[in-house]
N, C-alpha and C. Protein backbone atom coordinates (compact mmCIF):
# COMPACT_ATOMS: atom_id res chain seq x y z
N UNK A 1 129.61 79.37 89.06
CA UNK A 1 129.30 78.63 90.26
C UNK A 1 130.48 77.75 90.66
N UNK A 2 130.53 77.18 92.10
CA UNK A 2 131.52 76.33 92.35
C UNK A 2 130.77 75.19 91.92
N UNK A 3 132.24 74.72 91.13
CA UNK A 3 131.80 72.77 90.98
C UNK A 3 130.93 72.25 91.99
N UNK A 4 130.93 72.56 93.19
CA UNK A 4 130.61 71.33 94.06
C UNK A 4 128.86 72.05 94.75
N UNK A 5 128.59 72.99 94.44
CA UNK A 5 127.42 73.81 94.66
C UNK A 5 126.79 73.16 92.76
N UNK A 6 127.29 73.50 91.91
CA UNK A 6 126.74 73.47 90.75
C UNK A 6 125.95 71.54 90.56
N UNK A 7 126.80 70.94 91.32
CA UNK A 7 126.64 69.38 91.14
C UNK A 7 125.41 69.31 91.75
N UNK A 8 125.26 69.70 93.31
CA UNK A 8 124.09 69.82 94.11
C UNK A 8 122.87 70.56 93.88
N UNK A 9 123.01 71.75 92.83
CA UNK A 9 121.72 72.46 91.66
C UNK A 9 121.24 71.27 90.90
N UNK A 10 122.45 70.72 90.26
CA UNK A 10 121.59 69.46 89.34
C UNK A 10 120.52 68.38 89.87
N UNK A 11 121.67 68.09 90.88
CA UNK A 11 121.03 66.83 91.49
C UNK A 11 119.72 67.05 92.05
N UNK A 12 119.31 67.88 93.10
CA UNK A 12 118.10 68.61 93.89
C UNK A 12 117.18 68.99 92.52
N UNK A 13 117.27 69.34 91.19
CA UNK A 13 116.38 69.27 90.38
C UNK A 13 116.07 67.82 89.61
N UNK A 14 117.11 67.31 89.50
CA UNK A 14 117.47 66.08 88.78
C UNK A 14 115.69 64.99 89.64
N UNK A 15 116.26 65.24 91.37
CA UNK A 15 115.34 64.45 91.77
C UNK A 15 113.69 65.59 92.24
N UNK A 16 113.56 66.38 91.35
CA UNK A 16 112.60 66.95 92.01
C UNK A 16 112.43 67.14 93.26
N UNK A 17 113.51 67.92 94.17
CA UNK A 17 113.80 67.82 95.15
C UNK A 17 112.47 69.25 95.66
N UNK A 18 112.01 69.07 96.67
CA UNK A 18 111.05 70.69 97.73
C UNK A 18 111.80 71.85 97.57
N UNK A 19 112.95 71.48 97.35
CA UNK A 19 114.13 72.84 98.13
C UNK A 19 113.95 73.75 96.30
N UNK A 20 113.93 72.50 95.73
CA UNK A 20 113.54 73.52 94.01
C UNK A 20 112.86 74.58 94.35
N UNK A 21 111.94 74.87 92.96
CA UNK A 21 110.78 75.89 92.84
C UNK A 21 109.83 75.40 92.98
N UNK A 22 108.92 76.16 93.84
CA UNK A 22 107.83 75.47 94.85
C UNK A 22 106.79 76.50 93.88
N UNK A 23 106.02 75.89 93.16
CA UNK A 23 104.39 76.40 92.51
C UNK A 23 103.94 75.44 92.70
N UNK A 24 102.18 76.07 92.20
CA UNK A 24 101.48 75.03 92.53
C UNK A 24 100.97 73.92 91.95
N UNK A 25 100.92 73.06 92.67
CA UNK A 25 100.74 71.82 91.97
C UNK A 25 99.53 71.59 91.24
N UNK A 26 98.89 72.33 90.56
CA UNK A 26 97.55 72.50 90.23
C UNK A 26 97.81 72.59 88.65
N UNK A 27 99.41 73.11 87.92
CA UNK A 27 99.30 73.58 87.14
C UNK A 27 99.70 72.05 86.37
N UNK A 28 99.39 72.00 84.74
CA UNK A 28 99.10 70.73 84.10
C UNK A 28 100.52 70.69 84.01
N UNK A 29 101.58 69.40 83.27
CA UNK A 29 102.48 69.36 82.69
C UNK A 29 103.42 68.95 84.34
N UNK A 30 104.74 68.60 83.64
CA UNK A 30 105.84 69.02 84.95
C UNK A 30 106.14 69.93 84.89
N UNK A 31 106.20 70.97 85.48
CA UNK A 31 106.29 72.37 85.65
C UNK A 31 107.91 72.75 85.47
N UNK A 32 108.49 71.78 86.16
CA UNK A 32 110.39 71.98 86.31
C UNK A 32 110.72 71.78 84.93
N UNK A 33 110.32 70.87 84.04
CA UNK A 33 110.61 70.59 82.80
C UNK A 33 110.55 72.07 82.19
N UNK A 34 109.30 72.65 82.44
CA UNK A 34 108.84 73.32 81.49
C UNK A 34 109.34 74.99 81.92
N UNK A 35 109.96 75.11 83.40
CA UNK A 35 110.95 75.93 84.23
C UNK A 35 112.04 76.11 83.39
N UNK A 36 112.96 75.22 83.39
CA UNK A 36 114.13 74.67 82.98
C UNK A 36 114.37 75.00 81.23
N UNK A 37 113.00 74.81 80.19
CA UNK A 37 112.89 75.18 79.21
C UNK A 37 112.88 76.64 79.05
N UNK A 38 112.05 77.24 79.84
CA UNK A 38 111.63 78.56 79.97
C UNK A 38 110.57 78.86 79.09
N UNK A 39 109.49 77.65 79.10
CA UNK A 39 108.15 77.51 78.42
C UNK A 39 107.05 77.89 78.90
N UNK A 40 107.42 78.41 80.43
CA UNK A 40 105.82 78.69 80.87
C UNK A 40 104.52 79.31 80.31
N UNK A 41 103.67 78.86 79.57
CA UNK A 41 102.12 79.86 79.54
C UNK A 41 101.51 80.21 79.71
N UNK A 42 100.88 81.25 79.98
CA UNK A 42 99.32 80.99 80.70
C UNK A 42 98.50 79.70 80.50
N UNK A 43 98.23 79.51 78.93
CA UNK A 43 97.34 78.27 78.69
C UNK A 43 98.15 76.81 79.59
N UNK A 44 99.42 76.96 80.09
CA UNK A 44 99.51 75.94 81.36
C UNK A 44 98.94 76.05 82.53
N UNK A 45 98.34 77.02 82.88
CA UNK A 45 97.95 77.27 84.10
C UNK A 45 96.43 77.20 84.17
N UNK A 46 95.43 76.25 84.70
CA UNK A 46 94.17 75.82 85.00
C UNK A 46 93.91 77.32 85.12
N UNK A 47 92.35 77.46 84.78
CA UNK A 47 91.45 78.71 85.15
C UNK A 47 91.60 78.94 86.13
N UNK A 48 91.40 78.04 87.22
CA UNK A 48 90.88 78.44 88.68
C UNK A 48 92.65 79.27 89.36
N UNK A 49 94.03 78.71 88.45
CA UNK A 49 94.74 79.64 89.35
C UNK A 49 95.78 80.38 88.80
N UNK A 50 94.92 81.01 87.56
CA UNK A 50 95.53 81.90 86.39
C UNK A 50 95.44 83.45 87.17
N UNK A 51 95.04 83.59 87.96
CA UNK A 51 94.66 85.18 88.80
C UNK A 51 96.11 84.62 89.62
N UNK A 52 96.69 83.32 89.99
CA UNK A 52 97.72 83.66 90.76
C UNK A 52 98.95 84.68 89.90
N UNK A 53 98.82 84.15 88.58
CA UNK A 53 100.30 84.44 87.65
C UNK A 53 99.35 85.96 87.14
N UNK A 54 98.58 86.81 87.50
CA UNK A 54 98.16 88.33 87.18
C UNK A 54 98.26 88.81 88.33
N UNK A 55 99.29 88.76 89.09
CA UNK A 55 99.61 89.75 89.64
C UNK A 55 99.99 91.23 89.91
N UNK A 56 100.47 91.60 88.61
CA UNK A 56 100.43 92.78 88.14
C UNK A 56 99.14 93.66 87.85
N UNK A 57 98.06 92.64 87.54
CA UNK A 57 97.36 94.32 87.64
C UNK A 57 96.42 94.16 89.17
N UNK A 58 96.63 93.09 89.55
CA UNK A 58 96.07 92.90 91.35
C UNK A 58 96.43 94.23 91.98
N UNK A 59 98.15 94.30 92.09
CA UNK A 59 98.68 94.84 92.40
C UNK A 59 98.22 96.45 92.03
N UNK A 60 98.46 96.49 90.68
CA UNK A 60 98.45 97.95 90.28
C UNK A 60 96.55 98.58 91.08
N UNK A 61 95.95 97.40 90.08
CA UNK A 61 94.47 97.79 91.50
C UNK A 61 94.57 98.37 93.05
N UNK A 62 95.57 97.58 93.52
CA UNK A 62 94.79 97.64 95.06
C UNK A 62 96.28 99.12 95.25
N UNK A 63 97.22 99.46 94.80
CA UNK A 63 98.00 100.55 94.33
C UNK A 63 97.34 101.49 94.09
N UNK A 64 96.15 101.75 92.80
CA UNK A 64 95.34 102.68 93.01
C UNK A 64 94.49 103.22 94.05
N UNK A 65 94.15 102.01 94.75
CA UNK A 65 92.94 101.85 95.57
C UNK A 65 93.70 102.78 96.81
N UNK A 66 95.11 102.14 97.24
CA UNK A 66 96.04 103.16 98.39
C UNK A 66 96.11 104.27 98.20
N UNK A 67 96.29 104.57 96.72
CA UNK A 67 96.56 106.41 96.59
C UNK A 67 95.34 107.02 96.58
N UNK A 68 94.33 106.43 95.93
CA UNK A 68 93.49 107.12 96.25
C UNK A 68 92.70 107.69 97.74
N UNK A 69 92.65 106.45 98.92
CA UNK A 69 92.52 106.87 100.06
C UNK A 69 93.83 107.26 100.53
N UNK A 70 94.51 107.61 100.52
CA UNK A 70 95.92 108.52 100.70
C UNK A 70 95.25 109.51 100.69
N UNK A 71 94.99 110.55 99.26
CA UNK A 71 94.84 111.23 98.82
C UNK A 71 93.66 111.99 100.23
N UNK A 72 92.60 111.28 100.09
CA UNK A 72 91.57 111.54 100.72
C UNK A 72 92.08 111.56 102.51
N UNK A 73 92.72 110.67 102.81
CA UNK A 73 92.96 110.53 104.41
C UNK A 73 93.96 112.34 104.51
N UNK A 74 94.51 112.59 103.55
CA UNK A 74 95.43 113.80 103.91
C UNK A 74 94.65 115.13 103.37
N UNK A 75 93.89 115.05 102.83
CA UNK A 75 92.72 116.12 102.57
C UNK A 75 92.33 116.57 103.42
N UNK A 76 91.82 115.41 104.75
CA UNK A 76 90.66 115.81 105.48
C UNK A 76 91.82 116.74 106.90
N UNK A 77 92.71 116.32 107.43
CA UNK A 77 92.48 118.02 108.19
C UNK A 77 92.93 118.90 107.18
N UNK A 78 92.75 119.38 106.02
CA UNK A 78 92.95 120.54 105.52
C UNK A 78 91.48 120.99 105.37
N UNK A 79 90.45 120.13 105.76
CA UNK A 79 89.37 120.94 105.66
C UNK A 79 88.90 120.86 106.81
N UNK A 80 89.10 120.43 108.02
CA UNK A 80 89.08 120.55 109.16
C UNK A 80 89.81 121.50 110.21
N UNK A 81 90.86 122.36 109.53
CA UNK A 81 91.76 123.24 110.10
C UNK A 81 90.99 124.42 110.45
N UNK A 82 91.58 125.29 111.52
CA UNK A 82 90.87 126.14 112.22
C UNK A 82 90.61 127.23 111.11
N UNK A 83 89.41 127.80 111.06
CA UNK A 83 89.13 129.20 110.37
C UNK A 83 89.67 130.45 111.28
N UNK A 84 89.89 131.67 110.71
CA UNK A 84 89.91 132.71 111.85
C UNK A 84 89.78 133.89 111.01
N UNK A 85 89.07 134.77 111.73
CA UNK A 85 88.54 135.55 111.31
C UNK A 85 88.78 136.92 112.09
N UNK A 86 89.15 138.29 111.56
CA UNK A 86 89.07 139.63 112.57
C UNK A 86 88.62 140.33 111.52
N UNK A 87 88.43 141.45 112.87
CA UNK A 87 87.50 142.83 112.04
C UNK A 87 87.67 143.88 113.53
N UNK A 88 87.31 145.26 112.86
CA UNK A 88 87.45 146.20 113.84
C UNK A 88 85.99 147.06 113.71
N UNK A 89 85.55 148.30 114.19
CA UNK A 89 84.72 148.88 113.63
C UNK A 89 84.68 150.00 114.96
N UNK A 90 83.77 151.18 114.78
CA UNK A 90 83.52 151.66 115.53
C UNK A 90 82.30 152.03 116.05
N UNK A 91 81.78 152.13 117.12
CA UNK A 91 80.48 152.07 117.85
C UNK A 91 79.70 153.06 117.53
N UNK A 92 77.99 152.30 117.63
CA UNK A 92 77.07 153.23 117.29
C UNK A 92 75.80 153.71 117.89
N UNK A 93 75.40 154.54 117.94
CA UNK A 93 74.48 154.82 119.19
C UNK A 93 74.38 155.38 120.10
N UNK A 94 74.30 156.25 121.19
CA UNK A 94 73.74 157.08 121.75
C UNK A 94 75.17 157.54 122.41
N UNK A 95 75.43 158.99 123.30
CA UNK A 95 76.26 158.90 124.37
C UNK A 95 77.77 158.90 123.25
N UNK A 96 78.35 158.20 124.18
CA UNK A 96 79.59 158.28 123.72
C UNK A 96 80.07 156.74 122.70
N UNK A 97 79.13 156.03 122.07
CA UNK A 97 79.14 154.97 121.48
C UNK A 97 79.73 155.29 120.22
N UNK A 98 79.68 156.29 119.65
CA UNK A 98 80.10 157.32 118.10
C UNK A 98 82.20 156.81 118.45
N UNK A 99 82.18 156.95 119.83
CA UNK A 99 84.02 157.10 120.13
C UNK A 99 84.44 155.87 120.80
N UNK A 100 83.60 154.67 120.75
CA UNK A 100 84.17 153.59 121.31
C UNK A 100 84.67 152.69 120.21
N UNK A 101 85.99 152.03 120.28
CA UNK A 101 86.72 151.51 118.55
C UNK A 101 86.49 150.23 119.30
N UNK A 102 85.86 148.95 118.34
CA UNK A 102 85.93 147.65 119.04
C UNK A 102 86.94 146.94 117.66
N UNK A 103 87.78 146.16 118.26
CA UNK A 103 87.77 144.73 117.39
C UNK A 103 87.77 143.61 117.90
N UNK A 104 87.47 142.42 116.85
CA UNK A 104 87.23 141.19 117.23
C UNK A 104 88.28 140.35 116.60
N UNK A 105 88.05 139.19 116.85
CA UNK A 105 88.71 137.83 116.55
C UNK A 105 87.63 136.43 116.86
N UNK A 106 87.25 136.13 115.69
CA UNK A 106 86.50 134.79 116.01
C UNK A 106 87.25 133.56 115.28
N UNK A 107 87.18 132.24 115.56
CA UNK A 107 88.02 131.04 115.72
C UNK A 107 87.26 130.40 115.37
N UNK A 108 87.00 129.58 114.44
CA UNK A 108 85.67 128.67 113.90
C UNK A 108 86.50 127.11 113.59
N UNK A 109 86.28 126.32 114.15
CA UNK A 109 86.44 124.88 113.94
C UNK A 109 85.56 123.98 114.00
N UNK A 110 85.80 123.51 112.78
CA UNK A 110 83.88 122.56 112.44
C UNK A 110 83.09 123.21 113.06
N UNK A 111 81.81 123.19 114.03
CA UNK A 111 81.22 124.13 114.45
C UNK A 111 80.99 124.82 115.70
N UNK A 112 82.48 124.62 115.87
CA UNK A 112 82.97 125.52 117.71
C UNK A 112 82.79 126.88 117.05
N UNK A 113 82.81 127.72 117.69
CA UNK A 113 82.84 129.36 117.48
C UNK A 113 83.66 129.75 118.59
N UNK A 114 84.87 130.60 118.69
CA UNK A 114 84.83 131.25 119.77
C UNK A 114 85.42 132.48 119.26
N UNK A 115 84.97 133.36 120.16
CA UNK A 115 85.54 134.93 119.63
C UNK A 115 86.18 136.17 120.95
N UNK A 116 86.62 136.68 120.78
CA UNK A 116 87.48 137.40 121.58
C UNK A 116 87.05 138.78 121.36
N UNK A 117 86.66 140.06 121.94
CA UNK A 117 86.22 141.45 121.61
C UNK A 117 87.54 142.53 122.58
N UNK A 118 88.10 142.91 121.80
CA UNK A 118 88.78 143.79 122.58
C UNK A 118 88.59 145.57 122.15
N UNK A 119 87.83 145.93 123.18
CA UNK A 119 87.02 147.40 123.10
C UNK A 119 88.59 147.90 123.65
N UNK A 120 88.68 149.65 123.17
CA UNK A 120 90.24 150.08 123.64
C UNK A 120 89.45 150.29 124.99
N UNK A 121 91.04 149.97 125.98
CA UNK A 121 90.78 150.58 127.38
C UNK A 121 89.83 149.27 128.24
N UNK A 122 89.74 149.02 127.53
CA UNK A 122 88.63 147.82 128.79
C UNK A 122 89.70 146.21 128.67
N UNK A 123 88.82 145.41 129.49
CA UNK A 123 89.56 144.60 129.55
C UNK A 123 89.29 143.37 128.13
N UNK A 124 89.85 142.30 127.68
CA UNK A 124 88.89 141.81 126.81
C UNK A 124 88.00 140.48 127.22
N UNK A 125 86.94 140.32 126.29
CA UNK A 125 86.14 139.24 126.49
C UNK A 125 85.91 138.35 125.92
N UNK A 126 85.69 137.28 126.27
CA UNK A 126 85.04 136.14 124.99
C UNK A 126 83.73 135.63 125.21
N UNK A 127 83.54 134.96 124.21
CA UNK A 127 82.35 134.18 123.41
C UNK A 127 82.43 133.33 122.86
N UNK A 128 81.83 132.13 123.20
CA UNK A 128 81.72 130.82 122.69
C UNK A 128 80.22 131.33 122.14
N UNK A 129 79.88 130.08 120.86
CA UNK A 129 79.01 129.92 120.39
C UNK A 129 79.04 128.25 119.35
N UNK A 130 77.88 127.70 119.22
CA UNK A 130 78.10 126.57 118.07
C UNK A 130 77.12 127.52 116.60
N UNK A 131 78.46 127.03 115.30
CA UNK A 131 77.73 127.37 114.71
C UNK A 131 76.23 126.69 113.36
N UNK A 132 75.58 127.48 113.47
CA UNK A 132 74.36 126.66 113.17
C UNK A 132 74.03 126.44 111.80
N UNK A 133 72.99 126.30 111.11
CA UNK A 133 72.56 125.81 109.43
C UNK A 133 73.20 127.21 108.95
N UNK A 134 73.61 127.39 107.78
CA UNK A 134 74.22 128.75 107.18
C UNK A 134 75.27 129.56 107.63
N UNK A 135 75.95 128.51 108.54
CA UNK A 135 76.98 129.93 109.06
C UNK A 135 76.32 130.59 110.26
N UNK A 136 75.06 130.15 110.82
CA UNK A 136 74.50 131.40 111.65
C UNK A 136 74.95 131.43 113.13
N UNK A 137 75.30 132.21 113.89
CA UNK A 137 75.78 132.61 114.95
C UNK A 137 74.92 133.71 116.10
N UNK A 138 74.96 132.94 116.95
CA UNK A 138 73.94 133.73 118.35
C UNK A 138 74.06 133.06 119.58
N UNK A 139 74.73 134.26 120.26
CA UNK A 139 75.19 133.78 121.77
C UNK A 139 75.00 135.54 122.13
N UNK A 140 75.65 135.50 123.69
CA UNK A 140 75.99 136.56 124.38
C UNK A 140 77.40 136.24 124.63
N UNK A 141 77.74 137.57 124.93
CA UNK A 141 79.40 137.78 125.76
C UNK A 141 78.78 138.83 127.08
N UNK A 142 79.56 138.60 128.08
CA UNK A 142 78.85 139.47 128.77
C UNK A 142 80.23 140.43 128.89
N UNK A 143 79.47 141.60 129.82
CA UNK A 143 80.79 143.01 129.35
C UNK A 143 80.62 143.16 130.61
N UNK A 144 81.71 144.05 131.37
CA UNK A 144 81.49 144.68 132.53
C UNK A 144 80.01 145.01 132.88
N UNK A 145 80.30 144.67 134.52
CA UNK A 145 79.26 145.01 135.47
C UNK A 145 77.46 144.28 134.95
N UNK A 146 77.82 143.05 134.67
CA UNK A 146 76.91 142.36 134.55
C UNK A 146 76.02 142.12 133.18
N UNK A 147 76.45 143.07 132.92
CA UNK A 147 75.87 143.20 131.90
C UNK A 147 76.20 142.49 130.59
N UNK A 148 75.28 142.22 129.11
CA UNK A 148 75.77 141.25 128.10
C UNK A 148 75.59 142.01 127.17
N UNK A 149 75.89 141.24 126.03
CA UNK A 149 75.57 142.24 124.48
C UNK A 149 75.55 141.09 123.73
N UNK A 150 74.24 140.39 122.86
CA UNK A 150 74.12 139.86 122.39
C UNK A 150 75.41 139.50 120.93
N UNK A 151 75.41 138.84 120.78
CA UNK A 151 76.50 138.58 119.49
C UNK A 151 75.87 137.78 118.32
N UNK A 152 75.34 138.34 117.18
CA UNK A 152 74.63 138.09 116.29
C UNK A 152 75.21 137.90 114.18
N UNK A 153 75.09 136.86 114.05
CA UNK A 153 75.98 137.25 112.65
C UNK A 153 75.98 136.03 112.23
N UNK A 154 76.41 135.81 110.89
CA UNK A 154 76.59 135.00 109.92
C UNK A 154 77.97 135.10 109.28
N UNK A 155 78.61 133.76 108.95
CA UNK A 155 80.08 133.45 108.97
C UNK A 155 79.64 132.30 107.85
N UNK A 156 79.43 131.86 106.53
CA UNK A 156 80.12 131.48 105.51
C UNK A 156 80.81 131.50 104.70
N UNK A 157 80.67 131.02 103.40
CA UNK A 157 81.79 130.85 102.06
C UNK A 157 81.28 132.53 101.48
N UNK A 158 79.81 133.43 101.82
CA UNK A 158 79.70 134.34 101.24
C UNK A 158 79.64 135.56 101.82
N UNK A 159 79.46 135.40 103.33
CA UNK A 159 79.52 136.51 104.17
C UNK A 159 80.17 136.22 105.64
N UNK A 160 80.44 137.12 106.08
CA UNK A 160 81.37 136.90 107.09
C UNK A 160 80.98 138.60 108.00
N UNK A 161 80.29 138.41 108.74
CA UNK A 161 79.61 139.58 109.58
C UNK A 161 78.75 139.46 110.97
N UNK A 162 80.09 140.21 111.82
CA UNK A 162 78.72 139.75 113.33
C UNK A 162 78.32 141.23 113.71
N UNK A 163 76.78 141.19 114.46
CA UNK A 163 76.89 142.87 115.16
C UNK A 163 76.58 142.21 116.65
N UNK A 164 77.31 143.07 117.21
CA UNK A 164 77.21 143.06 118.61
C UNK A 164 76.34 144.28 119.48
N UNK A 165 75.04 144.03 119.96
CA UNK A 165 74.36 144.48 120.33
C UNK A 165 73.76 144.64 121.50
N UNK A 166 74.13 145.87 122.00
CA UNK A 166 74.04 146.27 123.57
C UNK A 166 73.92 147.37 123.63
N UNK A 167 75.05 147.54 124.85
CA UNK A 167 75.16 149.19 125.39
C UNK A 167 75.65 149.84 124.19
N UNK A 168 75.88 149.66 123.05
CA UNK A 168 76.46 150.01 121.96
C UNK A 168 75.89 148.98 120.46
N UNK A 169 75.89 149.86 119.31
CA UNK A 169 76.08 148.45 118.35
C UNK A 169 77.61 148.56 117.74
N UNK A 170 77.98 147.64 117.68
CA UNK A 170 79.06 147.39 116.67
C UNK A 170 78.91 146.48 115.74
N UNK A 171 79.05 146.81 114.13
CA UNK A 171 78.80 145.73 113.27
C UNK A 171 79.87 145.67 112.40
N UNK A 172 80.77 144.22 112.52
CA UNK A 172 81.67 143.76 112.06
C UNK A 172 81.66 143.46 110.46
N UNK A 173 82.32 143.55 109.69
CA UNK A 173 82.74 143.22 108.55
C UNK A 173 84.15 142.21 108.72
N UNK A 174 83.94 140.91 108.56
CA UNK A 174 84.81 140.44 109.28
C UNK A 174 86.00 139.76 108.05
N UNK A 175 87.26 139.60 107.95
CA UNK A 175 88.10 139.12 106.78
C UNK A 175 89.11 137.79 107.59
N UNK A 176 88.88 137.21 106.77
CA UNK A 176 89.75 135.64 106.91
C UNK A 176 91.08 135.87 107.07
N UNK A 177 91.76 135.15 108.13
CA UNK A 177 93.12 136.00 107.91
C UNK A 177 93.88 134.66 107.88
C-alpha cells in the first residue's frame, strides 16, 4: 500500500469510521475488534440473524429451486410441439373405388387436428377437427361437387388410424413422421 492510503486504513478503523465494514449491529462484541482478529463465530452472531451469515445453503436452495423450474419451463414446448402424421392406402368399394390411391397428412397440436387428403388426379382437401377423450377424431371434409366423406379415427400413444367414408372407403394406417 502507499504510506499515505495505509495511514488513512488505520485511522478510519482506529475511529470506527461508516466507510469501514458495515454488519449488523445486532451482533454481540465489537465486531471490528473481532474483524481485525479474524475471530468471527457463529456463536457471535444472535439467533435471530445467524440465517444472515448461511448464505450458502439459501443460496444453493433457491439454485435448486431455478434449475429445477428451468428444467420444467424448457420441457414444456417439447411436449407441446406439433405431431404429424401420413399414410396412403387404396380405395374400397364399388365401381372404380378398388383404383382410387388416397394419401393423407394430419397435423395434431394439443387438440387442433388438421389434415390434408390428396386422392391422385383431383385437387386436394382439408379437414379440421378438435381432438376428443382418447385420441378420437370425427369431422367431414367435403370432396368435389358437394359432396363430403365423413373422416373417422383414432390418433394416440397406441393407434394411429383414420377411415374416410363416402363415395369410397379409405382406411388409413397412419405413421408419425
Amino acid at each position: 500500500m502507499v504510506p499515505e492510503t495505509d495511514n488513512l486504513v488505520r485511522t478510519l478503523i482506529a475511529a470506527d469510521h461508516p466507510v469501514g465494514l458495515s454488519l449488523p449491529k445486532t451482533i454481540s462484541g465489537n465486531i471490528h475488534d473481532k474483524v481485525r482478529r479474524g475471530s468471527v463465530r457463529l456463536q457471535d452472531v444472535p439467533k435471530a440473524n445467524r440465517e444472515f451469515f448461511r448464505g450458502d445453503e439459501a443460496m444453493i436452495r433457491a439454485l435448486a429451486a431455478g434449475v429445477a423450474l428451468a428444467v420444467l419451463v424448457a420441457s414444456l414446448p417439447a411436449q407441446a410441439q406439433q405431431m404429424l402424421y401420413i399414410g396412403n392406402t387404396m380405395g374400397v368399394g364399388s365401381g372404380k373405388c378398388a383404383t382410387y390411391k388416397m394419401d393423407i397428412e394430419v397435423a395434431i397440436d394439443g387438440t387442433a387436428v388438421k389434415g390434408r387428403i390428396k386422392q391422385q388426379g383431383r385437387t386436394d382437401r382439408d379437414f379440421e377437427a378438435t381432438l376428443g377423450a382418447g385420441g378420437v377424431i370425427k369431422t367431414k371434409a367435403v370432396v368435389g361437387g358437394g359432396e363430403s366423406m365423413d373422416v373417422i379415427g383414432t390418433i394416440n400413444d397406441n393407434e394411429a388410424r383414420i377411415l374416410l367414408d363416402g363415395y369410397c372407403k379409405f382406411d388409413f394406417r397412419l405413421t408419425r413422421k
